[in-house]
N, C-alpha and C. Protein backbone atom coordinates (compact mmCIF):
# COMPACT_ATOMS: atom_id res chain seq x y z
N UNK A 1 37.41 24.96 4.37
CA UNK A 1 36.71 24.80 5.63
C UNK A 1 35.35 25.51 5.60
N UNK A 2 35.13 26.90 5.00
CA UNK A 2 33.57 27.85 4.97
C UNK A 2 33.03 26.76 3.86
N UNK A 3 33.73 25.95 3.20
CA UNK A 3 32.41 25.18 2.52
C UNK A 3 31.99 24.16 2.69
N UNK A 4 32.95 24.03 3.85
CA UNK A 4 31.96 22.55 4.30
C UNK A 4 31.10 23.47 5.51
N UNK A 5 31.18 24.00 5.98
CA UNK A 5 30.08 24.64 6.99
C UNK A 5 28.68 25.54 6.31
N UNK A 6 29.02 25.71 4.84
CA UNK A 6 27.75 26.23 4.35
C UNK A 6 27.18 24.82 3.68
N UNK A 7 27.54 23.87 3.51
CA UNK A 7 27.20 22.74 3.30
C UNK A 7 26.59 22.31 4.27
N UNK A 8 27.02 22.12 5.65
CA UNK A 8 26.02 21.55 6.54
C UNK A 8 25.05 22.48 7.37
N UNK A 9 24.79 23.63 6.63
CA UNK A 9 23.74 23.88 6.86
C UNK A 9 22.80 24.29 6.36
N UNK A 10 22.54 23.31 4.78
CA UNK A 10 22.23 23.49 4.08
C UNK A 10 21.28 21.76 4.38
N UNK A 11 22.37 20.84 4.81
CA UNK A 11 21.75 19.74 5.15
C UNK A 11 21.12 19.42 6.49
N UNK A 12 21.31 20.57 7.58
CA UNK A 12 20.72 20.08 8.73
C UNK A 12 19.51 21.33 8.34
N UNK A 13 19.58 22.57 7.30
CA UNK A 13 17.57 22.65 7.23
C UNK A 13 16.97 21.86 6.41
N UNK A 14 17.49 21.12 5.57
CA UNK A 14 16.88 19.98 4.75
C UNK A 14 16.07 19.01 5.48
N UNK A 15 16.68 18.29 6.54
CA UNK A 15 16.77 17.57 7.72
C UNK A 15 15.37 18.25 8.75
N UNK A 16 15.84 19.32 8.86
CA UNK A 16 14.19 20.33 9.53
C UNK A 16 13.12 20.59 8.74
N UNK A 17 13.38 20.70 7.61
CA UNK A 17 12.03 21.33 6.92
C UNK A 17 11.29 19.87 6.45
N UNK A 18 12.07 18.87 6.13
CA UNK A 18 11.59 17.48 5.27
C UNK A 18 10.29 17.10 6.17
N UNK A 19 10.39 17.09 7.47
CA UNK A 19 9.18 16.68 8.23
C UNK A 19 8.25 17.34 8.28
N UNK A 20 8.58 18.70 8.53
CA UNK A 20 7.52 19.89 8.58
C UNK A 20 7.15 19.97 6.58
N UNK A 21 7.54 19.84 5.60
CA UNK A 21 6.88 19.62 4.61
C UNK A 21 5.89 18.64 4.52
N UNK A 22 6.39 17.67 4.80
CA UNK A 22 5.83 16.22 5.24
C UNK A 22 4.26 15.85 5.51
N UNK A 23 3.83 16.68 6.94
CA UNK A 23 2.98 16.69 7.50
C UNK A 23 2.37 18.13 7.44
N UNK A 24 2.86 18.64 6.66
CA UNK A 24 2.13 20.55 5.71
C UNK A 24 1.29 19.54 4.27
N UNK A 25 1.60 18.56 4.11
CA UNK A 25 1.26 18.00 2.89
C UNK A 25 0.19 17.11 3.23
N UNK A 26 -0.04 16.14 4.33
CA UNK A 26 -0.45 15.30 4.52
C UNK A 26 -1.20 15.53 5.80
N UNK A 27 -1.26 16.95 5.95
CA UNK A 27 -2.06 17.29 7.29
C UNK A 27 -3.85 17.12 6.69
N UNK A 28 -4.38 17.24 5.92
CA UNK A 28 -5.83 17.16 5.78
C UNK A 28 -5.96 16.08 4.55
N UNK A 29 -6.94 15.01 5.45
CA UNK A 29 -7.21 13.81 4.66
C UNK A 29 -9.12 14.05 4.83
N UNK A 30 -9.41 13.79 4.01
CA UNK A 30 -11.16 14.30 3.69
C UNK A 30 -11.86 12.77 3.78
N UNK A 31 -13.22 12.74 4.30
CA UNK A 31 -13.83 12.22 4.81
C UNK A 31 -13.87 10.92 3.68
N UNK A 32 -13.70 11.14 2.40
CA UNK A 32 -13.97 9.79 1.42
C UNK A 32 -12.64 9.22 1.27
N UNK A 33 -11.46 9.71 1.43
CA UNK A 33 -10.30 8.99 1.84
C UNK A 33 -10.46 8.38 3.11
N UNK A 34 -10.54 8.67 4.20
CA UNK A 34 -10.67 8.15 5.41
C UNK A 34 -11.46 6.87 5.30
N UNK A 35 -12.91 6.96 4.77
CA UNK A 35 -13.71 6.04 4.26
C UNK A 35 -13.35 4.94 3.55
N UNK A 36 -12.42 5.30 2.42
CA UNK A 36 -11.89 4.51 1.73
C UNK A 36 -10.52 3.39 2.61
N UNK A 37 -10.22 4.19 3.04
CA UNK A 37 -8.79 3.79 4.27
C UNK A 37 -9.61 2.95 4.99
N UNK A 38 -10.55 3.15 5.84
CA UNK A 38 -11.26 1.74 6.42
C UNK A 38 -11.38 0.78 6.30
N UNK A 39 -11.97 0.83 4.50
CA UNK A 39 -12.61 -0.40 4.08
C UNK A 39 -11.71 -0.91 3.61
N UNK A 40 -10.37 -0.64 3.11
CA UNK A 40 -9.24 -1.16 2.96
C UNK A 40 -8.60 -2.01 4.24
N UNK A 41 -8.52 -1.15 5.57
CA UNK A 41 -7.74 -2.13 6.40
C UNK A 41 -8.88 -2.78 6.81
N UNK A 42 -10.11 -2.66 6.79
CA UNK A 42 -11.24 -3.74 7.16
C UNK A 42 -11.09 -5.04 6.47
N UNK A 43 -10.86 -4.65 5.60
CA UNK A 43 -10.69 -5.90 4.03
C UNK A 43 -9.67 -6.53 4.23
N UNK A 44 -8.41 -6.07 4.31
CA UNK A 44 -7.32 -6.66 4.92
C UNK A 44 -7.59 -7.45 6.25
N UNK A 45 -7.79 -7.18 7.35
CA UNK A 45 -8.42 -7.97 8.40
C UNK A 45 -9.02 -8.91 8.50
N UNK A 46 -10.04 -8.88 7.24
CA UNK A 46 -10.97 -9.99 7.41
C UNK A 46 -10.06 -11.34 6.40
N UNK A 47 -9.43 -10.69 5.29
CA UNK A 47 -8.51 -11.53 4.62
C UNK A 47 -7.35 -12.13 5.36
N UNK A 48 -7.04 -11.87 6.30
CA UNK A 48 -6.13 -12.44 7.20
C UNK A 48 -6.73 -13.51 8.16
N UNK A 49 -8.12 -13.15 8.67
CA UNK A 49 -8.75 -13.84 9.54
C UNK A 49 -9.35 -15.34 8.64
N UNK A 50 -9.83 -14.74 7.83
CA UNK A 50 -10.11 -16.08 7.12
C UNK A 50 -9.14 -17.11 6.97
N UNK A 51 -8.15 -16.59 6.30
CA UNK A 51 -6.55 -17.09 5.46
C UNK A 51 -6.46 -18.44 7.08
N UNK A 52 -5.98 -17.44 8.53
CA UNK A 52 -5.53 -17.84 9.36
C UNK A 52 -6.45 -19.18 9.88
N UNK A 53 -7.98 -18.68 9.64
CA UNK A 53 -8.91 -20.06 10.26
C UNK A 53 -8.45 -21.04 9.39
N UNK A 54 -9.00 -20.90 7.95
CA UNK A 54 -8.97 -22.01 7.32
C UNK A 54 -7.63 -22.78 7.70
N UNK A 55 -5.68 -21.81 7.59
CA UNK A 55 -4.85 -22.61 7.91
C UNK A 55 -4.84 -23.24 8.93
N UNK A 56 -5.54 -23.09 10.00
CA UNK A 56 -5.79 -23.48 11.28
C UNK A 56 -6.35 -24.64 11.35
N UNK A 57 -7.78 -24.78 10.38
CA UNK A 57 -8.40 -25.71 10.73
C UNK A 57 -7.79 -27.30 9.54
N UNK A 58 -7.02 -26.89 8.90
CA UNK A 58 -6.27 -27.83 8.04
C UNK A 58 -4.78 -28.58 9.03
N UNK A 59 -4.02 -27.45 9.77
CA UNK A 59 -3.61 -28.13 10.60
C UNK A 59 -4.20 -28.90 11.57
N UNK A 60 -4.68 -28.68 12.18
CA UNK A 60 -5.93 -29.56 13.17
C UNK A 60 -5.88 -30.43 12.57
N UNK A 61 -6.36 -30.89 11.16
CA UNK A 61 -6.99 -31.65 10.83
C UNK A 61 -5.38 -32.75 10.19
N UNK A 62 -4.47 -32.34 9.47
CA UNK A 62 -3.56 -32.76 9.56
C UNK A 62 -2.46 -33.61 10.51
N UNK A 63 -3.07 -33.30 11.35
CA UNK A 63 -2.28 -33.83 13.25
C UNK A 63 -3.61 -34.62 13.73
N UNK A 64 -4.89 -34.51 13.38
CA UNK A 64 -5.67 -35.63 13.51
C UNK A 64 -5.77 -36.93 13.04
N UNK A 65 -5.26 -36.64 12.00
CA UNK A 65 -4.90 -37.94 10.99
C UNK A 65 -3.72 -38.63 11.14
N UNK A 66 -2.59 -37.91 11.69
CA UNK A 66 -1.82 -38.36 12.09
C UNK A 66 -1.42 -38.80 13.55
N UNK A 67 -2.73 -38.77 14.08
CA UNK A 67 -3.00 -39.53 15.60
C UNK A 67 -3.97 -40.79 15.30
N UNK A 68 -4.75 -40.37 14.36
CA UNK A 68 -5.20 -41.34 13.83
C UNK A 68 -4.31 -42.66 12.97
N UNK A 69 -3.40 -42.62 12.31
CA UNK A 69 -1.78 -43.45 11.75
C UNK A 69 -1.86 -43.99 12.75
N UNK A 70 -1.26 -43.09 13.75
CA UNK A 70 -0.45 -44.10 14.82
C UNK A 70 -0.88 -44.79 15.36
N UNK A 71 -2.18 -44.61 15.78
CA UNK A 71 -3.65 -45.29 16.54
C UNK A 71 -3.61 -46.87 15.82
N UNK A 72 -3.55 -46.69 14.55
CA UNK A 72 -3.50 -47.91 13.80
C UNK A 72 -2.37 -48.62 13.86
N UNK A 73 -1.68 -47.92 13.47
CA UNK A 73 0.08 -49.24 13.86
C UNK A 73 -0.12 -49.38 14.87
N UNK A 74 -0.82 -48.59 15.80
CA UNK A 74 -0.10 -49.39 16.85
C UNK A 74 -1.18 -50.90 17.37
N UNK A 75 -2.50 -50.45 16.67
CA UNK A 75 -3.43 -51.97 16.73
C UNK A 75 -3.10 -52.99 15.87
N UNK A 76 -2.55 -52.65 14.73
CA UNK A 76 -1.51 -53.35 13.75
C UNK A 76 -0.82 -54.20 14.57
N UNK A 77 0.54 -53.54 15.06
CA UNK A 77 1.44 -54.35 15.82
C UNK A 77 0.75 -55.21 16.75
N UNK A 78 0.08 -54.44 17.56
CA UNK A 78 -0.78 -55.51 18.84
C UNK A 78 -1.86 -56.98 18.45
N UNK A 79 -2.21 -56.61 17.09
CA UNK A 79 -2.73 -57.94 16.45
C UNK A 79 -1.77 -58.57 16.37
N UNK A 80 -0.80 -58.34 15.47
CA UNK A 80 0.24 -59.51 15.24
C UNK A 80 0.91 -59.89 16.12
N UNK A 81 1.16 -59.35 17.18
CA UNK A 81 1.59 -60.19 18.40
C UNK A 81 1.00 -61.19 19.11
N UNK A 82 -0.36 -60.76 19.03
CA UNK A 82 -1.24 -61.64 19.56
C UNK A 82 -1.10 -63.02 18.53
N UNK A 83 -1.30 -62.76 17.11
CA UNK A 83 -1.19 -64.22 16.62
C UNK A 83 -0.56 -65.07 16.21
């Protein structure tokens, strides 16, 4: 029984200190990282924005053509009825 209780408290300061190491480690980021971190999620952003227009404007254009199809069968059919 004393070793499972020096056991868990061995894992609940593990549990306390892991965060406070954590952010003791990662508390000071310097001005050319930060810099660098920008132009990274800037870059990312704009690679998404592009990605998203172009897929955008291919659907559009995909569902235009296919209003355009139907536009035609359906003057298709309406000729041949007529003659």
């Amino acid at each position: 029984m004393k070793e499972k209780e020096k056991n868990h408290g061995v894992v609940c300061f593990s549990f306390a200190a892991t965060p406070f190491l954590l952010f003791y480690t990662l508390a000071y980021i310097d001005p050319t990282t930060t810099a660098m971190l920008t132009q990274i999620i800037a870059g990312i952003f704009i690679s998404l924005g592009l990605a998203l227009g172009i897929f955008r404007q291919k659907v559009i254009m995909f569902f235009r053509n296919l209003k355009v199809m139907v536009i035609r069968k359906k003057i298709e059919k309406e000729s041949k009825k007529q003659e």
